[in-house]
Every structure is written in structure tokens, then in C-alpha cells.
Protein backbone atom coordinates (compact mmCIF):
# COMPACT_ATOMS: atom_id res chain seq x y z
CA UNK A 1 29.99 5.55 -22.37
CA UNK A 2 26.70 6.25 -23.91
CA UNK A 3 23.55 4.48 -23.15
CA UNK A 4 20.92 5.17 -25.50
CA UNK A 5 17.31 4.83 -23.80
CA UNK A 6 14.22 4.46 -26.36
CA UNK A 7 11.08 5.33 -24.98
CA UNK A 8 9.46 2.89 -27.16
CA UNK A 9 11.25 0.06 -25.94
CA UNK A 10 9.41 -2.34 -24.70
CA UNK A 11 12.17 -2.96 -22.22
CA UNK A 12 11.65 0.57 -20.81
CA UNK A 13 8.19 0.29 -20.81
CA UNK A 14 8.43 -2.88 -18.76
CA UNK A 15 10.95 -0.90 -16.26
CA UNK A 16 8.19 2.13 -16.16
CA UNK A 17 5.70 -0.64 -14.88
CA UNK A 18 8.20 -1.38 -12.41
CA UNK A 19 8.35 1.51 -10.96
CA UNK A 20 5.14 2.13 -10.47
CA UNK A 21 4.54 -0.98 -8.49
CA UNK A 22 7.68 -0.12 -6.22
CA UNK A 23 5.88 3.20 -5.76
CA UNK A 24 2.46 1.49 -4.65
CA UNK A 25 4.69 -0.86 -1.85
CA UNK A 26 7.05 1.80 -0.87
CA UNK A 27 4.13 3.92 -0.11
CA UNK A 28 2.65 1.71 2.42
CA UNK A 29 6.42 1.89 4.36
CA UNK A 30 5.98 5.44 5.43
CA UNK A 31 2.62 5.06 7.77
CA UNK A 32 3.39 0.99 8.38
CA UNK A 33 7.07 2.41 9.70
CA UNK A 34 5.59 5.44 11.82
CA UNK A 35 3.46 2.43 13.71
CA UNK A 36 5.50 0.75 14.90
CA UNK A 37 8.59 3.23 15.57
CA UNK A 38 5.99 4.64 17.97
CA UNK A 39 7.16 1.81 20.39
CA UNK A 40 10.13 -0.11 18.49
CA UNK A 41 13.57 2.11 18.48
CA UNK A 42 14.89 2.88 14.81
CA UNK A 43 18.24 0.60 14.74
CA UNK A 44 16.22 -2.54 15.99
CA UNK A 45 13.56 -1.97 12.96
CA UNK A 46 15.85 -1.58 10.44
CA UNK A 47 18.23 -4.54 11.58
CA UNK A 48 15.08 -6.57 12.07
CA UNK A 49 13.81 -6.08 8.22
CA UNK A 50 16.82 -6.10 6.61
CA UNK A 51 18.14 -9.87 8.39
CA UNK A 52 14.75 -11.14 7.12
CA UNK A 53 15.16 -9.42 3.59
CA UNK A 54 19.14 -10.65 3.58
CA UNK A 55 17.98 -14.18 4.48
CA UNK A 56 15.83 -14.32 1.38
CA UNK A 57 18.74 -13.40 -0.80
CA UNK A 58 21.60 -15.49 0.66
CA UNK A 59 21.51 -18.42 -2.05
CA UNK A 60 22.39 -15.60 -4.63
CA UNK A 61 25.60 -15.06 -3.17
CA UNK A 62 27.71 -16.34 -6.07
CA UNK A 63 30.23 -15.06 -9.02
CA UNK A 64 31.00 -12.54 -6.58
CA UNK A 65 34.28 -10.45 -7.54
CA UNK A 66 35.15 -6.79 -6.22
CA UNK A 67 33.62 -4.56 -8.38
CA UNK A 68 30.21 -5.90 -7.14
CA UNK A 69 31.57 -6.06 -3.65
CA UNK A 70 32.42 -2.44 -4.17
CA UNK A 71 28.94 -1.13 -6.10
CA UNK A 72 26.78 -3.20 -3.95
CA UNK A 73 28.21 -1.57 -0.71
CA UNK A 74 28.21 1.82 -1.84
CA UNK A 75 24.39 1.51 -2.82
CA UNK A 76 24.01 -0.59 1.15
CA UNK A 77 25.69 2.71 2.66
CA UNK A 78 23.51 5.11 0.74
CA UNK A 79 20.38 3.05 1.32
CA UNK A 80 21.14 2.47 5.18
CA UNK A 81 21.20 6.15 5.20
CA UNK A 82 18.60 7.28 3.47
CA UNK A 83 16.13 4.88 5.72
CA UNK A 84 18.06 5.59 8.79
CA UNK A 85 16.95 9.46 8.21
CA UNK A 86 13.15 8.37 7.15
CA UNK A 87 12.86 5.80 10.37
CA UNK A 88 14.62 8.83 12.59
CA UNK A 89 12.03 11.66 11.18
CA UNK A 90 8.92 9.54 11.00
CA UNK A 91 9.31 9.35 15.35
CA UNK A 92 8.17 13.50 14.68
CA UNK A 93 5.88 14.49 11.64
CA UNK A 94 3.22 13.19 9.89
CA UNK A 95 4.16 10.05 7.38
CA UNK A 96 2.36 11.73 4.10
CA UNK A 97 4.54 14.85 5.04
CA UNK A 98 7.23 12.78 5.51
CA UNK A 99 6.95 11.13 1.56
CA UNK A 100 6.12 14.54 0.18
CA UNK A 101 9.89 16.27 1.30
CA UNK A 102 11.86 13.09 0.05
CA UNK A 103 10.09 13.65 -3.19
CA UNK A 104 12.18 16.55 -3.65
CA UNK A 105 14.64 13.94 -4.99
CA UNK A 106 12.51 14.21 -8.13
CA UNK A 107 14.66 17.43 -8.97
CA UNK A 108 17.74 17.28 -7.18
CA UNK A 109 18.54 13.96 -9.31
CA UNK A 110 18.56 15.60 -12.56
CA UNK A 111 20.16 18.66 -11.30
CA UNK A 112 22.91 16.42 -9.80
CA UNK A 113 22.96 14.76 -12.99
CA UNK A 114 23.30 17.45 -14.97
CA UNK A 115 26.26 18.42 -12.56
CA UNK A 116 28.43 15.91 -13.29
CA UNK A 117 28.02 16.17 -17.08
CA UNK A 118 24.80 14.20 -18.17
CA UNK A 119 22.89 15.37 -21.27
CA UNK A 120 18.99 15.90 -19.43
CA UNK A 121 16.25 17.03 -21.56
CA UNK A 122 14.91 20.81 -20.74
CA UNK A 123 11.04 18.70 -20.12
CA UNK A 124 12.70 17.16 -17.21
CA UNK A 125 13.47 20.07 -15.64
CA UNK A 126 10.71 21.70 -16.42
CA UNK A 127 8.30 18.64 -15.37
CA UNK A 128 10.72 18.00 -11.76
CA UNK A 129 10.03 21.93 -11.13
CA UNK A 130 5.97 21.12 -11.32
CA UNK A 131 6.37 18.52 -8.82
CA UNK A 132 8.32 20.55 -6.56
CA UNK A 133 5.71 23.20 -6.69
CA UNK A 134 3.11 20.50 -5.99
CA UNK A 135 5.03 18.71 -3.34
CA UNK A 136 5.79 22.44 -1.46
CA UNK A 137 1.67 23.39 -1.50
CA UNK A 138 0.91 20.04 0.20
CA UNK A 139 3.50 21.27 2.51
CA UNK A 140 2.46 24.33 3.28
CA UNK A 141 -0.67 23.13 4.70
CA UNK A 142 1.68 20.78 7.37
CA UNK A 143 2.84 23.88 9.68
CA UNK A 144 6.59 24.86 10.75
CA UNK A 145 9.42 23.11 9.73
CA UNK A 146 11.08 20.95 12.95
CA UNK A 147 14.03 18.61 12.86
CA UNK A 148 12.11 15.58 11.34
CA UNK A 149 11.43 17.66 8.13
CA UNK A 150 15.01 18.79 8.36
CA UNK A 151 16.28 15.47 8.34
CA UNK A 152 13.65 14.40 5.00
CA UNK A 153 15.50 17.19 3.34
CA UNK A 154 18.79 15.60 3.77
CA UNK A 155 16.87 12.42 2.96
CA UNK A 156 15.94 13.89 -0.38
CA UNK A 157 19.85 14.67 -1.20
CA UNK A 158 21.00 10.89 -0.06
CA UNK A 159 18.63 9.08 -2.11
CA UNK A 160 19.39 11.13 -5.06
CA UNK A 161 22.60 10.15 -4.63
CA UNK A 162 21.69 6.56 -4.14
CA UNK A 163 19.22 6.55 -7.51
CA UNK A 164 21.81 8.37 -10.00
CA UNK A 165 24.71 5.57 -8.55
CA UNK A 166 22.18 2.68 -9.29
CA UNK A 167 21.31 3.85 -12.58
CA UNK A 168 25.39 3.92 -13.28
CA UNK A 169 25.77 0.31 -11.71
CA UNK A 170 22.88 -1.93 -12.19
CA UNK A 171 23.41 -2.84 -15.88
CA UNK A 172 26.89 -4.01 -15.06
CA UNK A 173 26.12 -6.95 -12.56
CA UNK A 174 23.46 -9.75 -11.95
CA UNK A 175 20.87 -7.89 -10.41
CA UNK A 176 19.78 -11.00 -7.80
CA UNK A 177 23.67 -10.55 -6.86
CA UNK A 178 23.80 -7.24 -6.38
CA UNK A 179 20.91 -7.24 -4.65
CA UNK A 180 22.02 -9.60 -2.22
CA UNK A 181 25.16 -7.62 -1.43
CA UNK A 182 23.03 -5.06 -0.68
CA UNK A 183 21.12 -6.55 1.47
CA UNK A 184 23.55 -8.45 3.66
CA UNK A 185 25.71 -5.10 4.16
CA UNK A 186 22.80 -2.94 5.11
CA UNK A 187 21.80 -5.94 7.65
CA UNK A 188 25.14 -6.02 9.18
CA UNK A 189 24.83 -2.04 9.06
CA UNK A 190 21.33 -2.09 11.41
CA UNK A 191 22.84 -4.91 13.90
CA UNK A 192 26.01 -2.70 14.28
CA UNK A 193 23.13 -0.12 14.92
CA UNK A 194 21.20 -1.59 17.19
CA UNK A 195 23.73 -3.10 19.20
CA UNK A 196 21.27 -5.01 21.68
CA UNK A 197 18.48 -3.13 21.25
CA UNK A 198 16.79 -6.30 18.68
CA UNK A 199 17.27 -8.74 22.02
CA UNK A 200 15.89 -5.76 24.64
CA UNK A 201 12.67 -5.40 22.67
CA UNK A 202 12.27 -8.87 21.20
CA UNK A 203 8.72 -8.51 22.69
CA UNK A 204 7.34 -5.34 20.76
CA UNK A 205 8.90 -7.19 17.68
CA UNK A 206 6.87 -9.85 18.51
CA UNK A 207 3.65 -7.67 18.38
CA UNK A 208 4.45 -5.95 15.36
CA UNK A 209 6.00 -9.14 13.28
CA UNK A 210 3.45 -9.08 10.63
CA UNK A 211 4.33 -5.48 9.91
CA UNK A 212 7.98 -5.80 10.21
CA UNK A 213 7.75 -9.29 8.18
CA UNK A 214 5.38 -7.12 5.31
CA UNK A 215 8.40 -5.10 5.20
CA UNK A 216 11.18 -7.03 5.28
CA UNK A 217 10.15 -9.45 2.23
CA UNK A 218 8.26 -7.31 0.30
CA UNK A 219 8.95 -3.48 1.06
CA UNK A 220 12.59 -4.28 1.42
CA UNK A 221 13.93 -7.44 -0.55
CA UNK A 222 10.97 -8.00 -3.40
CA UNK A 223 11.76 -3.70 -3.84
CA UNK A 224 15.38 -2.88 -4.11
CA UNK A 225 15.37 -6.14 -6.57
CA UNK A 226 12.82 -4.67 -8.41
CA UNK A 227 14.43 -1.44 -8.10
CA UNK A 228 17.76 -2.73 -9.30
CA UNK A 229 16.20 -4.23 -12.75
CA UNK A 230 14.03 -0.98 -13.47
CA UNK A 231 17.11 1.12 -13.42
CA UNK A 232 19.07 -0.79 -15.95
CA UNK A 233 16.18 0.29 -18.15
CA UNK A 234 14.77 3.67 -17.08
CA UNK A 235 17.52 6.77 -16.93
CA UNK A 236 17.44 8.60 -13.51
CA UNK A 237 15.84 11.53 -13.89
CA UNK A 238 12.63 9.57 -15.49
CA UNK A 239 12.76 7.25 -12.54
CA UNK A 240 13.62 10.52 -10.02
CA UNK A 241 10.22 11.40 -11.62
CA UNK A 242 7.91 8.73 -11.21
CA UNK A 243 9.26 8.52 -7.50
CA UNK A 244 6.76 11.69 -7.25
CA UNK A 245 3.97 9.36 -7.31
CA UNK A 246 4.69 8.24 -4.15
CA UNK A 247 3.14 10.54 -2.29
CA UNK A 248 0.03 10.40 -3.87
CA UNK A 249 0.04 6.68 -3.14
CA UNK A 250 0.86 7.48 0.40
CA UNK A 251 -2.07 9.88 0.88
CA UNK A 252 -4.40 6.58 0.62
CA UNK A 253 -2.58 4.40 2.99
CA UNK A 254 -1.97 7.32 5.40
CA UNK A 255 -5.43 7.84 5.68
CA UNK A 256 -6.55 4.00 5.25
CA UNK A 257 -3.82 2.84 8.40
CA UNK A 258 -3.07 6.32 10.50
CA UNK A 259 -6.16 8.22 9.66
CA UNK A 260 -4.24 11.51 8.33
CA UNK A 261 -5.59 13.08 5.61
CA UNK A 262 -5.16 15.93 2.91
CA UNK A 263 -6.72 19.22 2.70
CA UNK A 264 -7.67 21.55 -0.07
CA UNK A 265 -3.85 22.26 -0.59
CA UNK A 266 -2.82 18.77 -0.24
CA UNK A 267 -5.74 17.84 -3.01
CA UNK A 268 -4.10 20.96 -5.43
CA UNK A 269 -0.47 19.83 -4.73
CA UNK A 270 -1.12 16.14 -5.87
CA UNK A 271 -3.11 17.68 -8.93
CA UNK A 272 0.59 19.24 -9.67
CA UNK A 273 2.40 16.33 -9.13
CA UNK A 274 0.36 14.19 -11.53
CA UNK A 275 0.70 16.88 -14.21
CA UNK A 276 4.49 17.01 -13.59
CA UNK A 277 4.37 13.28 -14.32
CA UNK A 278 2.57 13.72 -17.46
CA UNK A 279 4.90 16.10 -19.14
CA UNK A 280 7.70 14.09 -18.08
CA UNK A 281 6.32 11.32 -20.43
CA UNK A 282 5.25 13.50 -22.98
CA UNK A 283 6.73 13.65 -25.98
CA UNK A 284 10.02 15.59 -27.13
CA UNK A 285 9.60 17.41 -30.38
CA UNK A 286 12.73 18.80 -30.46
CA UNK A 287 14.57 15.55 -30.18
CA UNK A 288 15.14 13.69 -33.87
CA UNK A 289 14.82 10.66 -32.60
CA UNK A 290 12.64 10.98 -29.36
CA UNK A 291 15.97 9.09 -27.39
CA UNK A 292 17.13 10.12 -24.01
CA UNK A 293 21.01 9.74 -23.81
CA UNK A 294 22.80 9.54 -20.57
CA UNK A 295 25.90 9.89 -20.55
CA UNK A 296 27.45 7.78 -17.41
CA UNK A 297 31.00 6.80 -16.39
């Protein structure tokens, strides 16, 4: 099946908008998360966020029928994952050094794509390669690699993964519905997790409840809705893309709630990343039509 994407339409436009605003609100995650993890274990966080996000998203719980059952809990296992890893690592390295590996999504998306038979314009590759270079000199400037960036690399490969199976999915179901699949099974995922560990620290939750609460209804639920309606208008290696300008994003709010900050290197690598961006969006002269096909399955 072939999907035709215009870039004109104003329908991808709208989902480029979209993902910009998740990247602004999933920015804030990585220093608001490496707060509180400094006293609150992983599980308990992400069972705490995700039973207030699920609770939001309940009433949508209808015209279920099992191929939703089935996408929705794939994308819950891949998600649950990928922020198990990113709750896990940000208890060791920095949170804007943290963002900056799981950018590296930005290329392995279109390379996976391209893997499993998906027609991706040379510009994306070209433009992903940029933002690797980018996101590597802000790294350089962070010191040796230790298991936290180990586990952002991995991180990098599982949402990937999770981004190339939404863009194959979302157009298929009601996004509110999906969503709330989603939702439910990652929540029933983290209390698995956590076992008794929400009940054992029900006090530090209670100190940090207008973080976890920020989080919960507006990093988690108002974002992987969001999320799910972008991708039925933006292909994956455009969205892989603008994911890069998360970092950048984070850099602020790093600095603005943990006081980290960027160096000279940091400053050049985010100079990359914004070019990257800009040739992504640029336009293709070699294409007759200036459409992106995707071919998906």
C-alpha cells in the first residue's frame, strides 16, 4: 500500500506543527524526570504517570476489536521500553546528554526504513547524517561513555522501532482509541513494575506530585495523542527528523530547572542539528512532483 504524503498539504503542515509542540513538552521530561528519580525509584514513576495519563483516557475505551488491541499493545510495549531505558539512564548522566544519544533515532529510523523496503529520499539521509554529526560534537564535550549512555543507545534503536510502527498503524484506528490502549497497557506494564514500590514511597510521590501530575497529563497522555495524529500525516523519517529538535529544546530547560549547560561544542553541535532540520524540509528538485511515498505494509 502506498501512501502518498504532499508537503503542501495543509494536513501535513498541521502534523509538522504538531510535532514541534510534542518536542517543546517532551523536552521538559528529561531534566523534570532526572528530579525526581533522584529520590523516587524508576517502576513507581512510570506506574505513577501512566495510571494518571490512563485515567484521562478511559471514556475512549469503545469500538474496540483486535487489531487495535493488537497495534495499541505493540506501540505500549515499545513505549514502556523506550522510557523504562530513559528513567533507568537519567539515575547516571546528565539529562541534555541523555536527549542528545536518543536523537540518534533521527537516522536509525530511515535506515530501518529503508531496510524493510521503504522508498526514502537521498536528503533524508543526507540531512539525519548532519544531525548525527551535531548530536556526536555535543557529545564529545560530555566525557566517557558509562552504562547510562549505553542504555540511551539502545533507547535510540527502541524508539525507532516504536516511531516507524506508529507511522504504519495510526491512520488505521481512532486515534483517542488507540491512544487509550496505549495507555492502559503501559499502566498495567509500570504497576507489574513496581510491584509495591508506588505504596512504599507514597510519601516522595507526595512531594513531587506536581511534577509527576505535569507529566502524567500533559508529557504523557496530551503527547502520545498528539503523537498518534501527527503520524497519520507526517512519514517517519520527517518526523525521526524533527525529533532532533529536542535536544535543543532540552538545552533551555536543562539549564532553566538543573542548571547544566552547553559549551562551545554543545553551541556548534545544535548549530548542526538545526541545519540538518533545514535540509530535511528543503525542497527536492529531483522529485516531479515534490511527494514523499512510503511504502508501508
Amino acid at each position: 500500500m502506498q501512501t502518498p504524503i504532499k508537503a503542501g498539504n495543509s494536513l501535513y503542515i498541521k502534523g509538522i506543527i504538531l510535532l514541534i509542540l510534542i518536542n517543546i513538552i517532551s523536552a521538559t521530561t528529561f531534566p523534570l524526570t532526572k528530579e525526581i528519580v533522584s529520590s523516587l525509584s524508576p517502576s513507581a514513576l512510570i506506574a505513577t504517570r501512566f495510571v494518571i495519563a490512563a485515567g484521562v483516557f478511559t471514556l475512549n475505551l469503545r469500538n474496540l476489536n483486535v487489531l487495535l488491541l493488537r497495534d495499541g499493545i505493540v506501540l505500549g510495549v515499545l513505549l514502556f521500553f523506550y522510557l523504562a531505558l530513559e528513567t533507568i539512564a537519567l539515575k547516571t548522566i546528565p539529562s541534555n546528554r541523555a536527549v542528545f544519544i536518543v536523537s540518534l533515532s533521527a537516522l536509525i529510523v530511515p535506515l530501518l526504513g529503508w531496510l524493510s523496503g521503504q522508498r526514502v529520499l537521498l536528503k533524508t539521509f543526507l540531512a539525519a547524517g548532519v544531525a548525527v554529526i551535531g548530536i556526536g560534537v555535543m557529545f564529545l564535550e560530555g566525557g566517557e561513555l558509562g552504562i547510562g549512555d549505553l542504555l540511551m543507545f539502545v533507547d535510540a534503536f527502541v524508539y525507532a522501532a516504536y516511531t516507524l510502527f506508529l507511522e504504519r498503524v495510526a491512520p488505521r484506528h481512532s486515534t483517542l482509541t488507540l491512544t487509550s490502549v496505549q495507555l492502559l497497557f503501559i499502566g498495567l506494564l509500570g504497576m507489574l513494575w513496581s510491584n509495591t514500590q508506588i505504596l512504599d514511597q507514597f510519601e516522595v510521590i507526595r512531594q513531587h506530585w506536581g511534577g509527576i501530575l505535569y507529566l502524567g497529563l500533559l508529557a504523557t497522555a496530551a503527547v502520545i495523542w498528539l503523537q498518534n495524529l501527527a503520524m497519520r500525516w507526517v512519514p517517519a523519517g520527517e518526523a525521526a527528523l524533527l525529533y532532533t529538535l529536542e535536544p535543543l529544546f532540552s538545552v533551555v530547560f536543562s539549564f532553566w530547572l538543573l542548571g547544566e549547560h552547553l559549551g562551545i561544542r554543545g553551541l556548534i553541535g545544535a548549530i548542526l542539528v538545526l541545519a540538518a532540520l533545514l535540509l530535511s524540509q528543503s525542497p527536492q528538485k529531483t522529485e516531479p512532483a515534490a511527494n514523499v511515498e512510503v511504502q508501508s505494509s
